[in-house]
Each structure stands twice: as structure tokens, then as C-alpha cells.
Protein backbone atom coordinates (compact mmCIF):
# COMPACT_ATOMS: atom_id res chain seq x y z
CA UNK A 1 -1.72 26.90 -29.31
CA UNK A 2 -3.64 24.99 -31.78
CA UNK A 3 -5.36 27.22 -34.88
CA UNK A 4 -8.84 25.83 -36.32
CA UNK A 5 -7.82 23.43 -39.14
CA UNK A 6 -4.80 21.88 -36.65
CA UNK A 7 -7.10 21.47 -34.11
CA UNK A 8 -9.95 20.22 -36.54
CA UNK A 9 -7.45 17.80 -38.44
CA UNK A 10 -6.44 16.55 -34.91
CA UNK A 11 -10.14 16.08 -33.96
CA UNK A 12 -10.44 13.67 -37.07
CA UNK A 13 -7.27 11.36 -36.33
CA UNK A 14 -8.31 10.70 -32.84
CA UNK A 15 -11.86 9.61 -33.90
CA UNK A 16 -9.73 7.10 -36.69
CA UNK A 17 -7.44 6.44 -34.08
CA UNK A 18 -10.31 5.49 -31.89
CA UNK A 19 -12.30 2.84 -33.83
CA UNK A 20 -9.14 0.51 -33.72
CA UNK A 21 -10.12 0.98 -29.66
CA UNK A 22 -13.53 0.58 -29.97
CA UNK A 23 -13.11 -3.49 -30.08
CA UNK A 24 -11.75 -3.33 -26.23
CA UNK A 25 -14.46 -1.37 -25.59
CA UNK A 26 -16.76 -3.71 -26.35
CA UNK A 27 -14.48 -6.35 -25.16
CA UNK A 28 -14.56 -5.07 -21.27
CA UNK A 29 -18.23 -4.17 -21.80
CA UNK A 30 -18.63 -8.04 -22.20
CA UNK A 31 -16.21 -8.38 -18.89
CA UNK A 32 -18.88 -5.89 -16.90
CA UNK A 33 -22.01 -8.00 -17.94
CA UNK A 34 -20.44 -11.40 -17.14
CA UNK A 35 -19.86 -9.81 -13.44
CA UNK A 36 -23.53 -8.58 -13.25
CA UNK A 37 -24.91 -11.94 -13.12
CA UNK A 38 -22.14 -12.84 -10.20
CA UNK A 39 -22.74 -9.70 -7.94
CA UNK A 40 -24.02 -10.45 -4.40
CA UNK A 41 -25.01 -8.49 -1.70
CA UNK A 42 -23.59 -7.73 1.60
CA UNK A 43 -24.90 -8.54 5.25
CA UNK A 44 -22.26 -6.30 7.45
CA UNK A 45 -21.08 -8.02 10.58
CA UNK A 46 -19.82 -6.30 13.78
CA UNK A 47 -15.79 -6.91 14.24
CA UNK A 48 -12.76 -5.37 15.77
CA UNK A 49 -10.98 -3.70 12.85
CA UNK A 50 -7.41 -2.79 12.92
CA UNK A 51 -5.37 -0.82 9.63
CA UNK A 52 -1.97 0.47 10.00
CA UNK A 53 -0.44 2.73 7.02
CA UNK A 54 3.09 4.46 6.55
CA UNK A 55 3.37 8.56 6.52
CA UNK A 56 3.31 9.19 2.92
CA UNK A 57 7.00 9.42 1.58
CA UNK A 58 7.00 12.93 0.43
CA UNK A 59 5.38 14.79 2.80
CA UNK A 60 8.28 13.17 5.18
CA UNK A 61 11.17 13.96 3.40
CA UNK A 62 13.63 16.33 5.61
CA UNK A 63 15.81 18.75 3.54
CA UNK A 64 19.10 21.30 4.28
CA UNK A 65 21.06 20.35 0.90
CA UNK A 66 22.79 18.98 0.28
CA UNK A 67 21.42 16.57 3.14
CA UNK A 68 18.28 14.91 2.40
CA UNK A 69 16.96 12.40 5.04
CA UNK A 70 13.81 10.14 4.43
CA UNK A 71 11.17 9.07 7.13
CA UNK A 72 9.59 5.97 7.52
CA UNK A 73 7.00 5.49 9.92
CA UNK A 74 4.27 2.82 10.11
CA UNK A 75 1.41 3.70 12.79
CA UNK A 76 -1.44 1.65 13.25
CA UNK A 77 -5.77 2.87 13.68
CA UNK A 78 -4.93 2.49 17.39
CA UNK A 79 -2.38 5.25 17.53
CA UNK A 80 0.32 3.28 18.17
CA UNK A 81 3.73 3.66 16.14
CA UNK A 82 4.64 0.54 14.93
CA UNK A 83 8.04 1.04 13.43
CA UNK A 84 9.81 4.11 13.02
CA UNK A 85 13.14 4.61 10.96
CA UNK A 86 14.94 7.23 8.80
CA UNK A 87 17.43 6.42 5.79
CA UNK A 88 19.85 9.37 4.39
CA UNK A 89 20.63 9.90 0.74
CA UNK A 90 23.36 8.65 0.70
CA UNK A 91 22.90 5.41 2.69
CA UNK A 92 24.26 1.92 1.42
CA UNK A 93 22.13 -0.93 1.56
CA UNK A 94 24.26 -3.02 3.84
CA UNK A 95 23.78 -0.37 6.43
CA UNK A 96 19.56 -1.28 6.60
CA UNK A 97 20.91 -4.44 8.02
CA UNK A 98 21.55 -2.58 11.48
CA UNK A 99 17.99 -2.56 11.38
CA UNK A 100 17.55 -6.39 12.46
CA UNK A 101 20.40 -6.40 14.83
CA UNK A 102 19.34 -6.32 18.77
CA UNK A 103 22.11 -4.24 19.90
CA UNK A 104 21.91 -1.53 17.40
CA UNK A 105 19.96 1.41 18.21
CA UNK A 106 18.91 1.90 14.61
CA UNK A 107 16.41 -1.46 15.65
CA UNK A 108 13.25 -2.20 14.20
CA UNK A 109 11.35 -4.65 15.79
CA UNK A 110 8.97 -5.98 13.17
CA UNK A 111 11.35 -6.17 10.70
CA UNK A 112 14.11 -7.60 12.70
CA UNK A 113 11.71 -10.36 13.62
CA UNK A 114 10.46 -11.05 9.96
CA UNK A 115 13.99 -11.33 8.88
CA UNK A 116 14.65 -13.75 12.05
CA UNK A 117 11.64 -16.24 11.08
CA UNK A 118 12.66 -15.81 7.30
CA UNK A 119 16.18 -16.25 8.66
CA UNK A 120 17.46 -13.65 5.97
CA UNK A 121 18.57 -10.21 6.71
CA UNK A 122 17.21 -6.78 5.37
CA UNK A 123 19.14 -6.95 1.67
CA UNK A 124 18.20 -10.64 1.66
CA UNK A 125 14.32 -9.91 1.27
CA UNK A 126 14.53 -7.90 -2.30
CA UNK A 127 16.81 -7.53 -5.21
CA UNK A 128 15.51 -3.43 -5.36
CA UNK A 129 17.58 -2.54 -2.27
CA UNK A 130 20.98 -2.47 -4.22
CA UNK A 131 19.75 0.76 -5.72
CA UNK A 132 19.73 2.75 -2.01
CA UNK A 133 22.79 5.40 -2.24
CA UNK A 134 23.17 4.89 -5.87
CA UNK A 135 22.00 8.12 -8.49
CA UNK A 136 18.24 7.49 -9.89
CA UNK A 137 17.96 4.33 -7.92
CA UNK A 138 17.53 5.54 -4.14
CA UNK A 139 14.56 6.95 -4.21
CA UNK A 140 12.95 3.92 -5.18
CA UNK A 141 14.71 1.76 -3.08
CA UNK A 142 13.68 3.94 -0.60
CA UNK A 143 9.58 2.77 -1.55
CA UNK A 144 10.43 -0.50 -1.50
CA UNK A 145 11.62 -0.30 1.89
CA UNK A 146 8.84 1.36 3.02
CA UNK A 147 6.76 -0.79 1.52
CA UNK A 148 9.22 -4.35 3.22
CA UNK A 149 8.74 -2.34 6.74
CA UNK A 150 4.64 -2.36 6.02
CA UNK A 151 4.63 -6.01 5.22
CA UNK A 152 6.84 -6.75 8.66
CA UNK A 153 4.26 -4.53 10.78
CA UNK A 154 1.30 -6.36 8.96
CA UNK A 155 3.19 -9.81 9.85
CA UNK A 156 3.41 -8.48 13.16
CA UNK A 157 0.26 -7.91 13.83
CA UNK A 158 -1.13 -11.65 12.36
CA UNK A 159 2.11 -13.38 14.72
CA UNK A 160 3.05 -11.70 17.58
CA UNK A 161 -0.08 -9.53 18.43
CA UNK A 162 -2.45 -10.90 21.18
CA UNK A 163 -5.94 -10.70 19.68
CA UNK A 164 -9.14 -11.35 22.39
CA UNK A 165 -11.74 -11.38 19.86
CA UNK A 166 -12.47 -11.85 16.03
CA UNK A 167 -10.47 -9.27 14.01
CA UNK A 168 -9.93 -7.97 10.75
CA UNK A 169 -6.94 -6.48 9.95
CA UNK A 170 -7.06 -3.93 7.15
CA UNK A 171 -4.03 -3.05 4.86
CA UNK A 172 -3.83 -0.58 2.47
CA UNK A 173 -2.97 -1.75 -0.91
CA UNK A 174 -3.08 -5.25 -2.57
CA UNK A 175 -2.06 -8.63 -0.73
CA UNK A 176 0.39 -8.62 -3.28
CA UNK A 177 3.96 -7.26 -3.83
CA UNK A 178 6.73 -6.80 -6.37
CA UNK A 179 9.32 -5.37 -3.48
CA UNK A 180 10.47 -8.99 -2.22
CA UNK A 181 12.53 -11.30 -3.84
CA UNK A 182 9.94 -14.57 -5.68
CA UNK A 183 12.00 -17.31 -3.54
CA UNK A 184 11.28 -14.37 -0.24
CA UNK A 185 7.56 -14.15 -0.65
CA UNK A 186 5.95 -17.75 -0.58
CA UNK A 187 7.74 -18.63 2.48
CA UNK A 188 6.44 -15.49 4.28
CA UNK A 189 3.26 -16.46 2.82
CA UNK A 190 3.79 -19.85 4.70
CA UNK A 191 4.57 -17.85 7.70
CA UNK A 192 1.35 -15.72 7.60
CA UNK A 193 -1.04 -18.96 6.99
CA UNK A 194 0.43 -20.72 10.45
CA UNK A 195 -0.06 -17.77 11.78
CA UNK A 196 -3.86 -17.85 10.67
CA UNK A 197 -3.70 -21.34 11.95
CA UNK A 198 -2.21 -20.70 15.79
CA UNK A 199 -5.21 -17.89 16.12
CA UNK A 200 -7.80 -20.87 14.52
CA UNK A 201 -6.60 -22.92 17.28
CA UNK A 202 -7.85 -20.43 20.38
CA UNK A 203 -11.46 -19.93 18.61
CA UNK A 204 -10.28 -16.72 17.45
CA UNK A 205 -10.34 -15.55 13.66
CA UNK A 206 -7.86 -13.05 12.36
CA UNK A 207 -8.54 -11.81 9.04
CA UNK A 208 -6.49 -10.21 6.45
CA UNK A 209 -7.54 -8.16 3.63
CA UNK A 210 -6.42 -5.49 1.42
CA UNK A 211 -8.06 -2.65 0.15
CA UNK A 212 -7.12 0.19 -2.22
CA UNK A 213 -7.96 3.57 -3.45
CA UNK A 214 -7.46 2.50 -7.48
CA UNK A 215 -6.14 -0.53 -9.20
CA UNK A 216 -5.08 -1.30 -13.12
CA UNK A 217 -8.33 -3.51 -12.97
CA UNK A 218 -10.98 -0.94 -11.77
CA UNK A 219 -9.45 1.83 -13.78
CA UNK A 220 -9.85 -0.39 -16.78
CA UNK A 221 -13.27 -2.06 -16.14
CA UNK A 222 -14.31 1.73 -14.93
CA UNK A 223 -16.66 2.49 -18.14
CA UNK A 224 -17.83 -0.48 -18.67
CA UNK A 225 -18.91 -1.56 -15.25
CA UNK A 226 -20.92 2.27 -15.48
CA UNK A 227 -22.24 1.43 -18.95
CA UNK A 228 -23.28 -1.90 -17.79
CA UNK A 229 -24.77 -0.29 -14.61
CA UNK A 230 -22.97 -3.59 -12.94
CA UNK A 231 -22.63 -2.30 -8.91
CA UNK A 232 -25.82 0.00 -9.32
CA UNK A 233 -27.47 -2.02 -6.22
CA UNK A 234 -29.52 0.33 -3.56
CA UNK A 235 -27.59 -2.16 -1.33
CA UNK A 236 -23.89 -3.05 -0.46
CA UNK A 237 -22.65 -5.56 -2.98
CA UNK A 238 -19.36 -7.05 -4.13
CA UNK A 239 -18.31 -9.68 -6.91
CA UNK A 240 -14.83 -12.08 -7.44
CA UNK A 241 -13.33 -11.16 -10.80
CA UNK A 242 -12.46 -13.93 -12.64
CA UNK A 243 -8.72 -14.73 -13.31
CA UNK A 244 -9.52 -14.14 -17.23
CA UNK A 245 -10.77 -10.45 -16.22
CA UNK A 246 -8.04 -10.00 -14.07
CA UNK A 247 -5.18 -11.15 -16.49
CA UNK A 248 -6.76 -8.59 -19.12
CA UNK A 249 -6.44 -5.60 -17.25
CA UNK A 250 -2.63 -6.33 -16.57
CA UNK A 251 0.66 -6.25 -18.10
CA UNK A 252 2.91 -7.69 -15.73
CA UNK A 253 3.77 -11.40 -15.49
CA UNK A 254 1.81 -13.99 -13.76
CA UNK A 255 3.62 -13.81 -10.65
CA UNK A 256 1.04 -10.59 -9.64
CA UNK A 257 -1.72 -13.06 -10.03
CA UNK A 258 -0.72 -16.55 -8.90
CA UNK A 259 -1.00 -17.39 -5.37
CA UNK A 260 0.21 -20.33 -4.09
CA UNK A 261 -3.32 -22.62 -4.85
CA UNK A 262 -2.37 -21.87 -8.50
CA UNK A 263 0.90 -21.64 -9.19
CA UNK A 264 3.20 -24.22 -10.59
CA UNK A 265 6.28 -25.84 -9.17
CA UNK A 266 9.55 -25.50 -10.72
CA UNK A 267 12.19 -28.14 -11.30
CA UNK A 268 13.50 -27.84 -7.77
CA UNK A 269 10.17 -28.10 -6.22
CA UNK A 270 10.20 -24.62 -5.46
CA UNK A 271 7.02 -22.22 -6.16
CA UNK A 272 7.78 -18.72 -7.13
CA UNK A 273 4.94 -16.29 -6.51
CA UNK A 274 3.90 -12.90 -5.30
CA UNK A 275 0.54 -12.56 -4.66
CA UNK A 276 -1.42 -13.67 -2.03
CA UNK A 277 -4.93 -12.75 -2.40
CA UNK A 278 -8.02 -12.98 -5.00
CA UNK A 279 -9.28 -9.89 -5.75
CA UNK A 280 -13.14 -8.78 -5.61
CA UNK A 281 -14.65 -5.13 -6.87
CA UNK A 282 -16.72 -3.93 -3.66
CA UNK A 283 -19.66 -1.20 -2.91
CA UNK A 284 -20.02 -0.54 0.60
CA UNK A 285 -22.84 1.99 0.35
CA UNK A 286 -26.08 1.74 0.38
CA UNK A 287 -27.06 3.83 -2.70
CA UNK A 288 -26.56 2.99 -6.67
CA UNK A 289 -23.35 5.37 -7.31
CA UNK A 290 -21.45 4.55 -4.21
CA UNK A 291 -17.81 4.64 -4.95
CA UNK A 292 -16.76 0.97 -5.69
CA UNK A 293 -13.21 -0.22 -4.59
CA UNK A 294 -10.69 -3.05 -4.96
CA UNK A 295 -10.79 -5.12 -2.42
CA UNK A 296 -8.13 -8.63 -1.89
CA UNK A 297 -9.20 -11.98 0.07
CA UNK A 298 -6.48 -13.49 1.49
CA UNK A 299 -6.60 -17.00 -0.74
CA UNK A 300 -6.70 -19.59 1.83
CA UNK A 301 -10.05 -17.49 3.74
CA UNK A 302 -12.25 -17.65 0.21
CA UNK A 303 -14.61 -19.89 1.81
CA UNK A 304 -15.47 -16.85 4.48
CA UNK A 305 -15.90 -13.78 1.86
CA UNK A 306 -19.11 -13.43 3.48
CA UNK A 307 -18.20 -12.88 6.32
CA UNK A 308 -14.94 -10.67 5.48
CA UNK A 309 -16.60 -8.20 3.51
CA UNK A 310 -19.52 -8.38 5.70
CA UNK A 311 -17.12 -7.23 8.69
CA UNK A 312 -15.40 -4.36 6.45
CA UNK A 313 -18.36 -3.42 5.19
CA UNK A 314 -19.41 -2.38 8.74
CA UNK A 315 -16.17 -0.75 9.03
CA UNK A 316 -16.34 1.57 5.85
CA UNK A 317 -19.96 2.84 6.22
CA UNK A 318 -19.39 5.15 8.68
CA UNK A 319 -16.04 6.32 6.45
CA UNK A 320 -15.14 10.13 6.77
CA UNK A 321 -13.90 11.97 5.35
CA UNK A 322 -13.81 9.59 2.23
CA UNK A 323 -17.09 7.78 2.31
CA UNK A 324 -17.68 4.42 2.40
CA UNK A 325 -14.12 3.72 2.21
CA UNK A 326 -12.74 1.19 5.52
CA UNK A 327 -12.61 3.85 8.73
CA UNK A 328 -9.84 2.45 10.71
CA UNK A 329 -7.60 2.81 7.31
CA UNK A 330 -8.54 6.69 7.59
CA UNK A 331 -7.62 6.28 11.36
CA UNK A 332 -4.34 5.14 11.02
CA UNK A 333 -3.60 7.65 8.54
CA UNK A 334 -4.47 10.70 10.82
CA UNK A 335 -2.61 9.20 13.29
CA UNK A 336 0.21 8.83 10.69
CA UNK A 337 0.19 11.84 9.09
CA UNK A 338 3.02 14.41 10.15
CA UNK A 339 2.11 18.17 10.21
CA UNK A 340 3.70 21.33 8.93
CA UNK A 341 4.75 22.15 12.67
CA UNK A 342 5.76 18.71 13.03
CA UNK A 343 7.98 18.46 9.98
CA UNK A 344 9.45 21.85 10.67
CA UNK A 345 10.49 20.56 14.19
CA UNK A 346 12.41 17.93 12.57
CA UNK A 347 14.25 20.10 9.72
CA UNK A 348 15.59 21.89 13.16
CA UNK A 349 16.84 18.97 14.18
CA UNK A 350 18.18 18.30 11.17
CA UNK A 351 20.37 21.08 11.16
CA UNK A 352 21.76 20.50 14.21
CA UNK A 353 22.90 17.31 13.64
CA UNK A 354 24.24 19.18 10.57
CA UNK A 355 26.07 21.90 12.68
CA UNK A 356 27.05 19.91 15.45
CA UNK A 357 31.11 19.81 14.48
CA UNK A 358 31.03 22.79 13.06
CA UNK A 359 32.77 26.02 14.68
CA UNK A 360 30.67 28.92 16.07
CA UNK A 361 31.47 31.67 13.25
CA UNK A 362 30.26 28.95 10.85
CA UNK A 363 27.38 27.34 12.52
CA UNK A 364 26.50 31.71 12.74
CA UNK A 365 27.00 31.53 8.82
CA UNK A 366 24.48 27.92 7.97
CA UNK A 367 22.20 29.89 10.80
CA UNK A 368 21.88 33.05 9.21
CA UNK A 369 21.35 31.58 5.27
CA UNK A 370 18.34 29.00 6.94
CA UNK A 371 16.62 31.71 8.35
CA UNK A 372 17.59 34.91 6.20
CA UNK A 373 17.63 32.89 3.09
CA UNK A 374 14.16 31.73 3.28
CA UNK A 375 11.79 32.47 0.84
CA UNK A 376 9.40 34.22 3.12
CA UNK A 377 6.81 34.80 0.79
CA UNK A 378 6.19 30.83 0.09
CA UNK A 379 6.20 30.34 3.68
CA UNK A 380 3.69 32.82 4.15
CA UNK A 381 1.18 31.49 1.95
CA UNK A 382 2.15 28.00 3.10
CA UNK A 383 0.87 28.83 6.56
CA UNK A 384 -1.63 31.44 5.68
């Protein structure tokens, strides 16, 4: 605990510390004007909108140490399950290969065809696999994974779905990645833009756009787009940051902002990128303090922002339970979201894939310490 004079003498270094800060300040308070005089408002258009989101990774993690076995599991705002998988602890990446091969029974489908058009398999697409099975590393690989299997399902839907009208579909998160390999992402880029193309060709447009809860840029630009007063519009309004902004509010390389319009070759002709959207700051409400949100065109469909945000726009204002945030994206994630009945279901099955060789007297033994062993008053309060 801090007494009086530690707590005043702290008090006076943070104000000192402070006015070497105050310059940014100032800095992204210029930023927030500059994108006042760019802000435009929003006509929403009627459109069939489609999201599709993984169960978040630690509410589907199934424990009896020491086994510990993650779920992945992509469904879509339509209720349908997309891709479904589940990696142990103690998997090695060459096993996620099964994952692509038609005979296995470990399959899944969106991925396997990714990896067919990229004509790579599952380690092939990113350098952060290596790290599944290996102490301090799985976890992560485990994300990236999830995240690989939510690109394949959103490539899936722009290929191989059958679309009868205009459509929008809605990811959640940037239309950028660090999970694949540089060489890995431009040509599924490539793949994503003919499929554009092929839909173009029947009269029918399928959109792609991705939208976020929080990003480095709106946390940054937060105070002074409120000082500024930049999105207080009693209408629905968005604005294009400028690559300048952008690059300010980062510290990664310029991979997470180049896209394929403007990056540069290298000597072998090759373009290494990971991005492929420009992002725009977005109010869908109506009213002056509506929550604002990052929202990413898909590069090659900047000459229809109109219409895109227009379409999403109609989308989000009905949002619930978060407001004015994109409703099929809070779709998909009730449909995605596995319960505490659910989850203990699965621990149950769990443990009898656990106890399966085991002998009687000690299958009696494992049974008795899950179920005796408990701690029954977290339980209680869990489901109380």
C-alpha cells in the first residue's frame, strides 16, 4: 500500500512523465481532425448477410490431466457447422496433415480443399505450426490453427458456396493475417479475387468484409476521435483512414498493411504480403455516441464502399445484444457457442476414451477421484 508522500511523489513523476506524451497527443488529435473533413454518411441497403465465427478457444478446452484436448469448431449465422476438429496436447504438427487427406476420418473439408487449390498441405500454410506438441509453443499453434481453419471456411464460402442473390459475407476480425506463411497468403488472395470474379460473371455480387470488436488503430485514435467529436453524426457514418494514420498506430512491419495494389515485387517477381483489405472506422447508429468499429474493405471492392457498408449497416442496426454491431456475426456466435451442459457432455467422453483399456478395478479408481474428487463447492456456484 502506498503512504501519502509515496503516493504524492508518484502523482508528480507521472504528470513529468506525461508531458514527454503530450506531443502524441496532439499528434493523433491532428489524425482525428484530418478524418472529420473525410467522414460520410451511410444509406443502408437490404442484402443477404452471412458471418461464421469459431467457439472461443477457452471455453472449449476439454480437461482430465494430464489429458488436455482442444476444440475447434467454425459454425456459420445459418447454424450450420462448417468444420469441426479437435487437436490433443500433445499432437505433432505432421499429424494436422490427416486433416486434408480424403480417406482419413480426421477430414476437414474446407481446409482440405484450400490446401488442394494452394496445392500445399496443412504445415505448408504457416511457419507457427512447428510449435504444436512442443512446451510454451502449442497453445499458440493451436490459435493459429484455428485461425488457418477460419480463413478455409471463409474461402469456402466465396468458392464453393452457391449464392442466389447479392451477399455479404461477414468475418470477424481483420482481412488480414500473420498465421500464414508471406509466399502462402497472396496466392490465396489470388484465389479469393477469381472467386469474386466467377460470382461477377452470373450477375451476382459476393462481398467480403471484416469487422472487429477493437483494433491497435481505434484504441489509439480513441481520445482523439472523442476530443475531436469526429463520428458524432445523428446519422450512420464511416471514413477510410489514410495509410499515414494507419502506419502510426502500428508496430509491426508493412506486411499488415500492404495489399497486393501496394506492395512491391521482390527480385524473383514474387510479392510478399498479408493483408488484404483497407481499413475504414464505422458508426452504424443513428445517434452521436454510437459505438464506432473497425471495419476492412476487401481492396479490389473500394470502388463499392457505398454500397458495402451500406449493406452491413442494415445488418448491424438491429444488433442485440451488442448494439449496432453486424447481427449475423452475433448469430453465428450463439450458434457457436458451447454450453456448460454441453462441455460437460464432452469431458464424459473424454474420460472414456481415457478409460477405455483400462481394467475394471482401475477404471472404479479414475471413476471414483472424477466424481468424489470434485470440488463441489465451485461447481455449485458455477451452476447456481
Amino acid at each position: 500500500m502506498l503512504a501519502e508522500d509515496n503516493f504524492q511523489e508518484l502523482k508528480n513523476r507521472v504528470f513529468q512523465a506525461y508531458k514527454t506524451e503530450e506531443p502524441v497527443l496532439h499528434e493523433f488529435r491532428e489524425f482525428a481532425r484530418r478524418l472529420k473533413g473525410d467522414v460520410k454518411p451511410i444509406r443502408p441497403f437490404s442484402v443477404n448477410a452471412v458471418s461464421f465465427v469459431s467457439s472461443d478457444g477457452g471455453d472449449n478446452r476439454l480437461y482430465f490431466n494430464p489429458a488436455t484436448v482442444e476444440l475447434v469448431r467454425v459454425v456459420d449465422s445459418l447454424g450450420d457447422q462448417c468444420a469441426l476438429d479437435a487437436i490433443a496436447s500433445n499432437s505433432k504438427a505432421n499429424e494436422l496433415n490427416n486433416r486434408v487427406e480424403t480417406s482419413s476420418p480426421l477430414l476437414v473439408e474446407p481446409l482440405r480443399r484450400l490446401c488442394e487449390d494452394l496445392n500445399t498441405n496443412v504445415v505448408g500454410l504457416s511457419y507457427l505450426l512447428k510449435g504444436l506438441g512442443e512446451p510454451g509453443k502449442s497453445t499458440g499453434a493451436v490459435r493459429i490453427y484455428r485461425d488457418i481453419v477460419e480463413w478455409a471456411v471463409l474461402y469456402d464460402l466465396m468458392k464453393y458456396r452457391v449464392w442466389g442473390s447479392h451477399t455479404i459475407i461477414v468475418r470477424e476480425g481483420m482481412l488480414r493475417t500473420k498465421s500464414f506463411k508471406r509466399e502462402i497468403f497472396p496466392k490465396l488472395d489470388q484465389l479469393i479475387r477469381q472467386a469474386y470474379q466467377e460470382h461477377k460473371k452470373k450477375n451476382i455480387t459476393v462481398s467480403m468484409v471484416g469487422v472487429a470488436k477493437q483494433s491497435a488503430v481505434l484504441s489509439r485514435l480513441s481520445v482523439a476521435l472523442e476530443l475531436e467529436e469526429t463520428m458524432h453524426k445523428p446519422y450512420p457514418c464511416y471514413v477510410r483512414v489514410p495509410e499515414d494514420i494507419e502506419a502510426k498506430c502500428y508496430n509491426y512491419d508493412r506486411t499488415w498493411l500492404d495489399t497486393l495494389e501496394t506492395s512491391e515485387p521482390g527480385e524473383d517477381g514474387s510479392y510478399l504480403y498479408q493483408s488484404m483489405g483497407k481499413l475504414f472506422l464505422v458508426k452504424f447508429g443513428n445517434r452521436p455516441f454510437d459505438p464506432v468499429w473497425p471495419v476492412d474493405i476487401a481492396e479490389w471492392q473500394l470502388g463499392e464502399v457505398d454500397t458495402i457498408i451500406g449493406q452491413l449497416t442494415k445488418d448491424a442496426q438491429p444488433g442485440f445484444p451488442i448494439p449496432d454491431f453486424p447481427m449475423c456475426v452475433q448469430k453465428a456466435h450463439d450458434f457457436a457457442k458451447v454450453n456448460g451442459l454441453e462441455v460437460d457432455i464432452l469431458q464424459d467422453i473424454l474420460f472414456e476414451g481415457i478409460t477405455q483399456n483400462l481394467t475394471p478395478e482401475e477404471k472404479e479408481k479414475v471413476l471414483r477421484m472424477k466424481y468424489l474428487g470434485q470440488n463441489l463447492t465451485n461447481i455449485r456456484y458455477r451452476n447456481a
